[in-house]
Protein backbone atom coordinates (compact mmCIF):
# COMPACT_ATOMS: atom_id res chain seq x y z
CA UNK A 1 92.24 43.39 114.28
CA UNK A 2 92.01 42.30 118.22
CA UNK A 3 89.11 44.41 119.63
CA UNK A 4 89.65 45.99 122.58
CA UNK A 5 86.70 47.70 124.52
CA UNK A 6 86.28 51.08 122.45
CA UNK A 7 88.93 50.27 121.04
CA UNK A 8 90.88 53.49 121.28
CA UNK A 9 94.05 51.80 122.94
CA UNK A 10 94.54 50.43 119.17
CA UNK A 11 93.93 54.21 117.96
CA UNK A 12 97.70 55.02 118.23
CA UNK A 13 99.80 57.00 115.73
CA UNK A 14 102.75 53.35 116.11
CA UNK A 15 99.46 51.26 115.71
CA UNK A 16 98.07 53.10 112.13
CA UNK A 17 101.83 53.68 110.86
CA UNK A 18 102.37 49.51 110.99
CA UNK A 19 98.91 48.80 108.81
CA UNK A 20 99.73 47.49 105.93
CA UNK A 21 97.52 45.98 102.68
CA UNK A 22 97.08 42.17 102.62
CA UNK A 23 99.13 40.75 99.92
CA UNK A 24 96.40 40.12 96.73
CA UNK A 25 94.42 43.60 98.13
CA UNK A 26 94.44 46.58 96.58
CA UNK A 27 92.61 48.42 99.57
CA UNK A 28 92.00 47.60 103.01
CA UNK A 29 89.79 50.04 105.09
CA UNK A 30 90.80 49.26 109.07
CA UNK A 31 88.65 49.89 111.49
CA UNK A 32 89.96 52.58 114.60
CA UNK A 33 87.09 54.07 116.93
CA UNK A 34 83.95 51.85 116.13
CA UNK A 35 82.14 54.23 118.48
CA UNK A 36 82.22 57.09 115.73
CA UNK A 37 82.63 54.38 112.88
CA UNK A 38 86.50 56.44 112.22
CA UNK A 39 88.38 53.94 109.73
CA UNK A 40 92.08 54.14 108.16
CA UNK A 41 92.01 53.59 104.38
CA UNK A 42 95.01 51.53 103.31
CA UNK A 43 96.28 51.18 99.89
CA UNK A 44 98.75 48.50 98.44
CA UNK A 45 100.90 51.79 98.27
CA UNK A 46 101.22 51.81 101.69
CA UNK A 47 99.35 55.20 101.30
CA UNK A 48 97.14 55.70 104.45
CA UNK A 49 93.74 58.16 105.04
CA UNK A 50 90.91 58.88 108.00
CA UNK A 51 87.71 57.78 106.88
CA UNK A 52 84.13 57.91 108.17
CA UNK A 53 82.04 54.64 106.95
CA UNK A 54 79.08 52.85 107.75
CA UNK A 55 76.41 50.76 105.73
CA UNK A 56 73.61 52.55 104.50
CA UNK A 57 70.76 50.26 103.03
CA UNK A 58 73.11 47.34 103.50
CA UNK A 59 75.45 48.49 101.27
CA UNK A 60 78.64 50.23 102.77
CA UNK A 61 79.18 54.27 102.06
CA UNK A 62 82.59 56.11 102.70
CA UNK A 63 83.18 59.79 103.55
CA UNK A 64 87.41 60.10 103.33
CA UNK A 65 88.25 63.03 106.42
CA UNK A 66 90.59 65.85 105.69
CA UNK A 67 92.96 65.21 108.04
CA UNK A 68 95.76 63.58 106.01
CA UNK A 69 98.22 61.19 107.36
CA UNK A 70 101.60 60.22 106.86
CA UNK A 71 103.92 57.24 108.10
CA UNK A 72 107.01 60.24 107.47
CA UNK A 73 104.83 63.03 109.86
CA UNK A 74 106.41 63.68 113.23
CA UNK A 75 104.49 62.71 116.11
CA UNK A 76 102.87 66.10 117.13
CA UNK A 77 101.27 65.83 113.76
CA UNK A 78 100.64 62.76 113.53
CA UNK A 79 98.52 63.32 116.92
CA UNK A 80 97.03 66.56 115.50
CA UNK A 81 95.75 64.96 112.48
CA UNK A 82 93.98 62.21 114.82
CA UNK A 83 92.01 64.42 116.96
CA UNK A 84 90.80 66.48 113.99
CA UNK A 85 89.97 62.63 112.45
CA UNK A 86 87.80 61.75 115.57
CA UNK A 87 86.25 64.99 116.25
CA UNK A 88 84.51 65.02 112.26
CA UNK A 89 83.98 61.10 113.08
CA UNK A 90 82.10 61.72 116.08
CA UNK A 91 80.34 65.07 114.39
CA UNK A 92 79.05 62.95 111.50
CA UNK A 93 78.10 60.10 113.79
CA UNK A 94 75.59 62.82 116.16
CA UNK A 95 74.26 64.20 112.74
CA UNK A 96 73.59 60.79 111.23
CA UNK A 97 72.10 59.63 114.50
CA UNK A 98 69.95 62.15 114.12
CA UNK A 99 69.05 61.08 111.15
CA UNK A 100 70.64 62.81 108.66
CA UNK A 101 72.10 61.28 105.29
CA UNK A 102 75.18 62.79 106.14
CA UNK A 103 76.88 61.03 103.02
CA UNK A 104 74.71 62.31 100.49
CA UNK A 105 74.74 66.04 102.34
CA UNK A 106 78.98 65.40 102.17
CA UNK A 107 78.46 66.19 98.38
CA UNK A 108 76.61 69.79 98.88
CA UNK A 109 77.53 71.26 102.45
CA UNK A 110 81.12 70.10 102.38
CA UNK A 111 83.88 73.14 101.93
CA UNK A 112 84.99 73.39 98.31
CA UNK A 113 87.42 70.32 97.86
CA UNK A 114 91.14 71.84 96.80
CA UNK A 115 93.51 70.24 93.86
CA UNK A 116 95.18 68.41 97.30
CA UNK A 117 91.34 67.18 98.36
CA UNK A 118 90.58 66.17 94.30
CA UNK A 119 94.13 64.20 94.31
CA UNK A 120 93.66 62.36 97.43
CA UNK A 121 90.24 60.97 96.28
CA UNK A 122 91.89 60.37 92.85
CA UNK A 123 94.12 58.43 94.40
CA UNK A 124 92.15 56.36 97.06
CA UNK A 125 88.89 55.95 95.02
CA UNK A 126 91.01 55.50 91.63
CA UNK A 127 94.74 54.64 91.45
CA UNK A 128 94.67 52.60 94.57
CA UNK A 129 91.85 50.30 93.54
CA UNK A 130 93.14 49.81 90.27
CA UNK A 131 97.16 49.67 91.46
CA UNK A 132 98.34 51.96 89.26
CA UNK A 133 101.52 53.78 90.11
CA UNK A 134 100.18 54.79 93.53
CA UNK A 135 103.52 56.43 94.42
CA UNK A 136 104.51 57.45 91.43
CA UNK A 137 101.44 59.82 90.75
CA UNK A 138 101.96 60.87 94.70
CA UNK A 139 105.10 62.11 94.10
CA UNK A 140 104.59 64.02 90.77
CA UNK A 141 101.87 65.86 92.38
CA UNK A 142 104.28 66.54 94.93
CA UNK A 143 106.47 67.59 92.54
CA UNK A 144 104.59 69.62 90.08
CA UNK A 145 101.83 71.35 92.27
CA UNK A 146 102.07 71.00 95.89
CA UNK A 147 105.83 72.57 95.74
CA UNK A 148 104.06 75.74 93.46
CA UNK A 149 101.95 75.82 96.15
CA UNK A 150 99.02 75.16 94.45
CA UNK A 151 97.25 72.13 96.42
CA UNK A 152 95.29 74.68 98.54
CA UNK A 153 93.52 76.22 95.17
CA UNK A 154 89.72 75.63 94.95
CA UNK A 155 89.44 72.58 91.92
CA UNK A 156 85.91 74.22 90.62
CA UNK A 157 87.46 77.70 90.43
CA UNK A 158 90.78 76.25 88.69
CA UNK A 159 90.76 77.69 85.56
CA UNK A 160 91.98 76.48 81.60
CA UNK A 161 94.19 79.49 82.29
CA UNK A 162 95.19 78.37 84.98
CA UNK A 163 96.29 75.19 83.77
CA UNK A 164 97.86 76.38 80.98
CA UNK A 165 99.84 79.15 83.10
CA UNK A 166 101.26 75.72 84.99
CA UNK A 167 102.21 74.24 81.36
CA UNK A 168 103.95 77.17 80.27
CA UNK A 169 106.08 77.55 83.74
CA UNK A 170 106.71 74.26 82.66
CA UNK A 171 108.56 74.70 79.47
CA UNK A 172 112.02 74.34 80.14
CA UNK A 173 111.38 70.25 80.68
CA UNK A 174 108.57 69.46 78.24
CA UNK A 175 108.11 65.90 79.24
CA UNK A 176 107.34 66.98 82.63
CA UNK A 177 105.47 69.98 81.44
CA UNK A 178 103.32 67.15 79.76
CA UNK A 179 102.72 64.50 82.49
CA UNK A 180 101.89 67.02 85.20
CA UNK A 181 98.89 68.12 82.58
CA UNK A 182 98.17 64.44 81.93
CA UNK A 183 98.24 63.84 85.81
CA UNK A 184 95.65 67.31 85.92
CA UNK A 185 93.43 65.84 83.16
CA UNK A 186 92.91 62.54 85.35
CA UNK A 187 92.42 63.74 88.15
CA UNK A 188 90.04 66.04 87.41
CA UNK A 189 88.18 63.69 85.02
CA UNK A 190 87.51 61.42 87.80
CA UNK A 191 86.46 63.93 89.92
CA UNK A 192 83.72 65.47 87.49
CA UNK A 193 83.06 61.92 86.38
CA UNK A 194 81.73 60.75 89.98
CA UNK A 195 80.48 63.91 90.77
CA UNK A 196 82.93 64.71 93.34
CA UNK A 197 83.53 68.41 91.67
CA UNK A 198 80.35 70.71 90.73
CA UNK A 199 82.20 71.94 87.37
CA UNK A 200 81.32 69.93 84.01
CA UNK A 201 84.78 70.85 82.32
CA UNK A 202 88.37 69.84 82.75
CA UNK A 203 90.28 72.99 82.71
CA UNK A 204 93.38 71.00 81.59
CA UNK A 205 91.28 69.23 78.90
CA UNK A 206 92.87 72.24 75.64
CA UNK A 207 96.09 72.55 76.92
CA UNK A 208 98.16 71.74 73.48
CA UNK A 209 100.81 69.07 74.69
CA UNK A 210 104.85 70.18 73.82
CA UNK A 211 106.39 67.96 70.70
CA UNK A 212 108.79 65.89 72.78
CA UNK A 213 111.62 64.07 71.49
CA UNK A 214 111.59 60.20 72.06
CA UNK A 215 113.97 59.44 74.41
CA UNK A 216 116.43 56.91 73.29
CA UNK A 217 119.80 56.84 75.89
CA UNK A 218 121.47 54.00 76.52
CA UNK A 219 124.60 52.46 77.95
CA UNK A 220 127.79 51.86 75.78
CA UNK A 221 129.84 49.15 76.30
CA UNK A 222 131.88 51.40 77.97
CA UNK A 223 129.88 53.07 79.87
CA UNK A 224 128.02 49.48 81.25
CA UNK A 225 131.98 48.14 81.62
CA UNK A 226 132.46 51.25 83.97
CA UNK A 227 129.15 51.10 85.89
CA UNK A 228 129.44 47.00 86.51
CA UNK A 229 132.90 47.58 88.00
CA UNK A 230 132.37 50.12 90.31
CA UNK A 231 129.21 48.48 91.77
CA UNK A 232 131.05 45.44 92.51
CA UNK A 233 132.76 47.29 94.70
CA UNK A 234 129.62 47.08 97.38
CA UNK A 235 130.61 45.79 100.59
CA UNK A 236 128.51 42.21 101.04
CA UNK A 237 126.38 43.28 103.47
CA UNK A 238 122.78 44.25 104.39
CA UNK A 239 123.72 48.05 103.46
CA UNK A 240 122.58 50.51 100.98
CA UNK A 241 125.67 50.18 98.56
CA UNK A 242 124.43 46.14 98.40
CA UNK A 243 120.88 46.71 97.71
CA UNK A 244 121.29 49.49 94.82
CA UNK A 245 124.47 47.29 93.58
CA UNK A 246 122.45 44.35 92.99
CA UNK A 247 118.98 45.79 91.89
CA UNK A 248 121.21 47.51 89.10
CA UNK A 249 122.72 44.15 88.22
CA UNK A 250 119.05 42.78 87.94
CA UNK A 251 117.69 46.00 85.98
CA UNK A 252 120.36 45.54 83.41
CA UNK A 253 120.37 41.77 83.16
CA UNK A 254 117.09 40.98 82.97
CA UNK A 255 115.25 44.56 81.49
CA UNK A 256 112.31 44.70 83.86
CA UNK A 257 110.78 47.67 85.07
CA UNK A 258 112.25 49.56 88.07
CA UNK A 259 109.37 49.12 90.23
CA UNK A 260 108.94 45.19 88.88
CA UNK A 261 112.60 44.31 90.83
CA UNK A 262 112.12 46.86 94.21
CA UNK A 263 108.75 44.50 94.30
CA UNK A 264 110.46 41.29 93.75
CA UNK A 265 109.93 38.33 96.51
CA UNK A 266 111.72 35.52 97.15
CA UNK A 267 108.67 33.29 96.58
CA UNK A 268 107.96 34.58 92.95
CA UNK A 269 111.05 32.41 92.02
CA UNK A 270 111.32 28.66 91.50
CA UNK A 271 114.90 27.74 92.59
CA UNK A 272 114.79 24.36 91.14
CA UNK A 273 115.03 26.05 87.32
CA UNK A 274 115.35 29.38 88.42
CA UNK A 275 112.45 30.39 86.64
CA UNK A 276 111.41 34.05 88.00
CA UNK A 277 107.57 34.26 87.93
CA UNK A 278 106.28 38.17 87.76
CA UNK A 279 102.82 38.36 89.23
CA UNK A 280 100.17 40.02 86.70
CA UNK A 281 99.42 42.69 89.24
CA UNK A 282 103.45 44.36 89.15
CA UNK A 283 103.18 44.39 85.22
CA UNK A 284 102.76 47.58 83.37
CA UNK A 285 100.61 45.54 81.17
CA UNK A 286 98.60 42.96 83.52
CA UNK A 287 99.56 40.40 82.21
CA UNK A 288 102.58 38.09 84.28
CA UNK A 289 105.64 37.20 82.92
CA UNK A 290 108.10 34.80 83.23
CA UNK A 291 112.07 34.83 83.09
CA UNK A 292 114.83 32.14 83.08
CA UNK A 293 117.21 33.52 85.07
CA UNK A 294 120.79 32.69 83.80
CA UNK A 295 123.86 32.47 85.73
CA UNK A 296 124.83 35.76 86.73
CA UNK A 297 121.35 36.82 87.82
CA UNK A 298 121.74 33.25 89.87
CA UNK A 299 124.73 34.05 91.98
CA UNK A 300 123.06 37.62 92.61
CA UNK A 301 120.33 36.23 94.09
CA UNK A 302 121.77 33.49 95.66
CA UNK A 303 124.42 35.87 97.47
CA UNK A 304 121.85 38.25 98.09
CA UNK A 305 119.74 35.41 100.07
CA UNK A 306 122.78 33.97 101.75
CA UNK A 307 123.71 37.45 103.10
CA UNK A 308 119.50 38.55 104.14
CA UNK A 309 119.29 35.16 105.53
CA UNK A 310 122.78 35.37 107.86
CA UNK A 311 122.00 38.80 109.30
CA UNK A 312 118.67 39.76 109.06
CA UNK A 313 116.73 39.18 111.88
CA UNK A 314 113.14 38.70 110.42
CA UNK A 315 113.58 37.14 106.79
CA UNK A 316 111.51 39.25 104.05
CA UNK A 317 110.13 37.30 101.61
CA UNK A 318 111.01 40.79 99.31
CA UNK A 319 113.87 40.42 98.26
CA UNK A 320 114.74 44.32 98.90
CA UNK A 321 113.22 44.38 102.34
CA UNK A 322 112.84 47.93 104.09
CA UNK A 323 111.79 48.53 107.51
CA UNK A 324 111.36 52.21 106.87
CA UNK A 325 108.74 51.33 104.70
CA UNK A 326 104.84 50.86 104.88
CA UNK A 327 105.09 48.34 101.69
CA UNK A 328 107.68 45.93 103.32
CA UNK A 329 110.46 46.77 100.24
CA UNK A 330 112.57 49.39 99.33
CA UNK A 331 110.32 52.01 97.14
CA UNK A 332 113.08 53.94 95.15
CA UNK A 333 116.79 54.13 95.26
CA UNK A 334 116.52 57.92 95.35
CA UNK A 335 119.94 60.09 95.79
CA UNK A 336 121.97 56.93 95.95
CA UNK A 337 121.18 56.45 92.43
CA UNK A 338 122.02 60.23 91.62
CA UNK A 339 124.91 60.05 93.88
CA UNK A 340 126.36 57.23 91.86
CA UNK A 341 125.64 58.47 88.17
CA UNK A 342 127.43 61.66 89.28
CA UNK A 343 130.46 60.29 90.72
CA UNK A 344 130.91 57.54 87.38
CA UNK A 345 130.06 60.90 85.11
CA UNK A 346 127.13 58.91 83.30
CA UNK A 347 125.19 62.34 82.10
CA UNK A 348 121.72 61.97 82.11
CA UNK A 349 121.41 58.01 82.39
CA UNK A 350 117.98 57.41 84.41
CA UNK A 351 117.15 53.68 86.01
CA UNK A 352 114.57 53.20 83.25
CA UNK A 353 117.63 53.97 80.66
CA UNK A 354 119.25 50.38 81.79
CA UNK A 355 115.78 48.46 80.35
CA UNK A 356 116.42 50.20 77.02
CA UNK A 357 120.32 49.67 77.12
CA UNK A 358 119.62 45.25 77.48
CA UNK A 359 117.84 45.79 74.35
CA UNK A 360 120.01 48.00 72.55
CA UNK A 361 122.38 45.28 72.95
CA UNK A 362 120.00 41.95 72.40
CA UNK A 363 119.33 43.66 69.08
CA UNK A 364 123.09 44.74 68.51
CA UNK A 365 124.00 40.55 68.45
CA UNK A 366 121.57 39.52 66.54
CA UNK A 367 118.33 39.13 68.15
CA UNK A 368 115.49 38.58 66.70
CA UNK A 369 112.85 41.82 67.21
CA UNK A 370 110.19 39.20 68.37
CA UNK A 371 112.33 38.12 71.14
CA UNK A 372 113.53 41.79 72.26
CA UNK A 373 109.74 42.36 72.31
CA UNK A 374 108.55 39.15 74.48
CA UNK A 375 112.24 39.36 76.61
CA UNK A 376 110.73 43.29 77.91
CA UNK A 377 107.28 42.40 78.10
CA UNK A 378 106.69 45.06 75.26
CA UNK A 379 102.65 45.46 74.99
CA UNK A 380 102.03 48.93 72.92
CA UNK A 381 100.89 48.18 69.85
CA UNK A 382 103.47 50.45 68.18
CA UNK A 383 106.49 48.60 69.07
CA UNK A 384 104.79 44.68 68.47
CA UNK A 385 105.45 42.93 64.75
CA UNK A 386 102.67 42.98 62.41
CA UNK A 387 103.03 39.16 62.40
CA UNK A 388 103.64 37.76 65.75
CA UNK A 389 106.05 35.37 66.40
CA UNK A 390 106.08 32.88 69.67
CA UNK A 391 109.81 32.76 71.20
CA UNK A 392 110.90 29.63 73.89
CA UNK A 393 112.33 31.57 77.21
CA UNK A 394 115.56 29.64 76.47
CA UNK A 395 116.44 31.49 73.49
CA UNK A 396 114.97 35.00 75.34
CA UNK A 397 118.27 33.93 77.84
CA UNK A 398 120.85 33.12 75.17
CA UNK A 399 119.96 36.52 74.07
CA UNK A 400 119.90 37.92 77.35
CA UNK A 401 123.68 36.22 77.74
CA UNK A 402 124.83 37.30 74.62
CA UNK A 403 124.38 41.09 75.21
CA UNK A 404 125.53 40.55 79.28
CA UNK A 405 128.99 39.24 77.92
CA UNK A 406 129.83 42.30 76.24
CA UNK A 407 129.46 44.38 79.24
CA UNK A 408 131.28 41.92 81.80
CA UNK A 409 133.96 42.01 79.01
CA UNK A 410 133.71 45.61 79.72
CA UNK A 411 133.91 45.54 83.24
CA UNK A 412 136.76 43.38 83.30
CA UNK A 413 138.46 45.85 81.01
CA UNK A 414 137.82 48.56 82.99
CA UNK A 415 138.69 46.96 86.32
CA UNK A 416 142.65 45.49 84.62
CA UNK A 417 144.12 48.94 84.44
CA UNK A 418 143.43 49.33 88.10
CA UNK A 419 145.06 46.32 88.87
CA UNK A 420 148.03 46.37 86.80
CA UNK A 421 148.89 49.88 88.78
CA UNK A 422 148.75 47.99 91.89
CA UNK A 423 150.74 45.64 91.28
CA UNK A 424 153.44 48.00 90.21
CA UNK A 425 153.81 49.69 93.13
């Protein structure tokens, strides 16, 4: 970052919404106002926080302020959260010049920390230095306690009654019911476990889990015919309808994980073989993979490139680029997706639903288990063979090709009827 004097012409709420993490980073702290040592913690989420840091013994020590920031914040805000940021900067700079260990005194003077304070240091000191599902863990706490209003309870006062009050309000949708107290039993292990809470017990720790039925929807023939054929009805241009069009294409054709193909770049595939290579670090697993694309995945993505490179102004090397967002890609399809599932009358199907449906179908022509398995990336130990068996990426494609034919068999199907009443008239 250019330095500029104090540096405060760089302190600007357009300056801290365009940080972004270096690619290969999980966490970037950027420094603001080196007069009161005021940093912006940024996350390969694009997830962004005030922080006071400075080295202590030569080794560096962060305080995170609780003035929370966000790209989506309106301006007044935005400017509102600043000024609280720099006045506890500059207050912990005149106590520590005075020679107080302000850091260690952080741990017993501070106010009690709230479930919102004990989830953003879960998330900054936890999920995003280990990358894992930064957004998605935002969003269910979002979704499960900040919109019950409970963010602004005390964390040491939150009781196993508590906790189990939340499960039980719950009920209705047990899986949920069950990840929001799997979210609550993370979180507040890693708070106890660093000694960021005073408490010694996890109040979600005895909360008895709901039986939940395994969750096994997938697409017909039918139903894939009908979905194919009204995406290819996307206009062939940089637009919404285009970008959730094709990332469908690629979630059914290849099986990958939602968040594997909204990460996708352009340089993660080798357009001589059009071998895709998935980088360790977007795998559920950790470990990369690599795909053989096959032709219909081939003229998506060489459309796609055609169309980004023709009228976009600033070629993305994402293949989903977004503007809007701090990562550079598109983060989730959101009511586009719901909008779409509605209008075709699919029930239930979720994005995650169109992994399981490529394998319903690899296994429905024959497939062998071992290359369902290795085709998904499968790692759990309850769905690998007790005797493993090595499978060539070529014959993970013809598989892949088999079970694609059926649905663009569909599609065509579904698309003749249509046709035939056109011509009529």
């Amino acid at each position: 970052m250019t330095k500029d004097g104090k540096g405060e012409k760089k302190f600007s709420a357009k300056h801290i919404r365009a940080l972004q993490c270096p690619p290969g980073m999980r966490q970037q702290y950027v420094l603001v106002s080196p007069d009161i040592h005021l940093y912006v913690s940024v996350g390969n989420g694009g997830t962004k926080a005030f922080c006071f840091r400075a080295k202590v013994n030569q080794a560096w020590r962060t305080l995170f302020l609780d003035c929370k920031f966000d790209d989506s914040l309106p301006d007044a805000l935005v400017k509102t959260a600043m000024l609280e940021a720099k006045s506890r900067a500059a207050e912990l700079t005149a106590r520590r010049n005075r020679g107080e260990n302000v850091f260690d005194a952080a741990k017993v003077t501070s106010t009690e920390p709230t479930l919102q304070d004990l989830f953003t240091y879960y998330q900054t000191e936890h999920l995003e230095k280990t990358g894992r599902r930064v957004k998605d863990n935002l969003d269910n706490f979002n979704r499960w306690f900040v919109k019950r209003n409970l963010q602004k309870r005390k964390a040491n006062d939150y009781s196993h009654d508590d906790a189990s009050r939340l499960h039980k309000q719950m009920e209705k949708t047990p899986g949920s019911a069950n990840r929001a107290v799997q979210l609550g039993r993370a979180m507040f292990n890693f708070g106890i476990k660093t000694r960021f809470l005073k408490r010694t017990d996890n109040p979600f720790a005895a909360v008895s889990l709901y039986p939940e039925r395994e969750r096994d929807r997938v697409l017909s023939d039918e139903e894939a015919g009908k979905l194919i054929s009204a995406i290819s009805e996307a206009p062939y241009s940089h637009c919404q309808e285009r970008s959730l069009a094709d990332m469908i294409m690629l979630w059914l054709l290849t099986g990958v994980r939602k968040t594997v193909v909204l990460k996708m770049r352009w340089s993660e595939i080798d357009e001589q073989i059009w071998l895709w290579t998935i980088p360790a670090a977007n795998m559920k697993g950790r470990k990369s993979q690599e795909i053989l694309l096959g032709p219909a995945e081939i003229e998506i993505l060489t459309a796609r490139k055609a169309m980004l490179l023709e009228e976009s102004e600033n070629f993305s090397d994402f293949v989903f680029p977004s503007e809007k967002s701090a990562s550079g890609h598109i983060e989730d399809p959101g009511n586009a997706w719901e909008s779409l599932r509605e209008r075709l009358d699919l029930g239930d199907l979720w994005i995650h639903d169109l992994r399981r449906s490529l394998a319903s179908a690899m296994a429905n022509t024959g497939a062998n288990v071992a290359v369902v398995k290795q085709a998904l990336a499968h790692t759990d130990e309850r769905t690998t063979m007790k005797a493993y068996i090595r499978t060539t990426r070529q014959v993970q494609l013809d598989a892949r090709k088999k079970a694609q034919e059926a649905w663009f068999n569909a599609a065509n199907s579904a698309s003749a009827p249509a046709q035939k009443s056109e011509e009529e008239e």
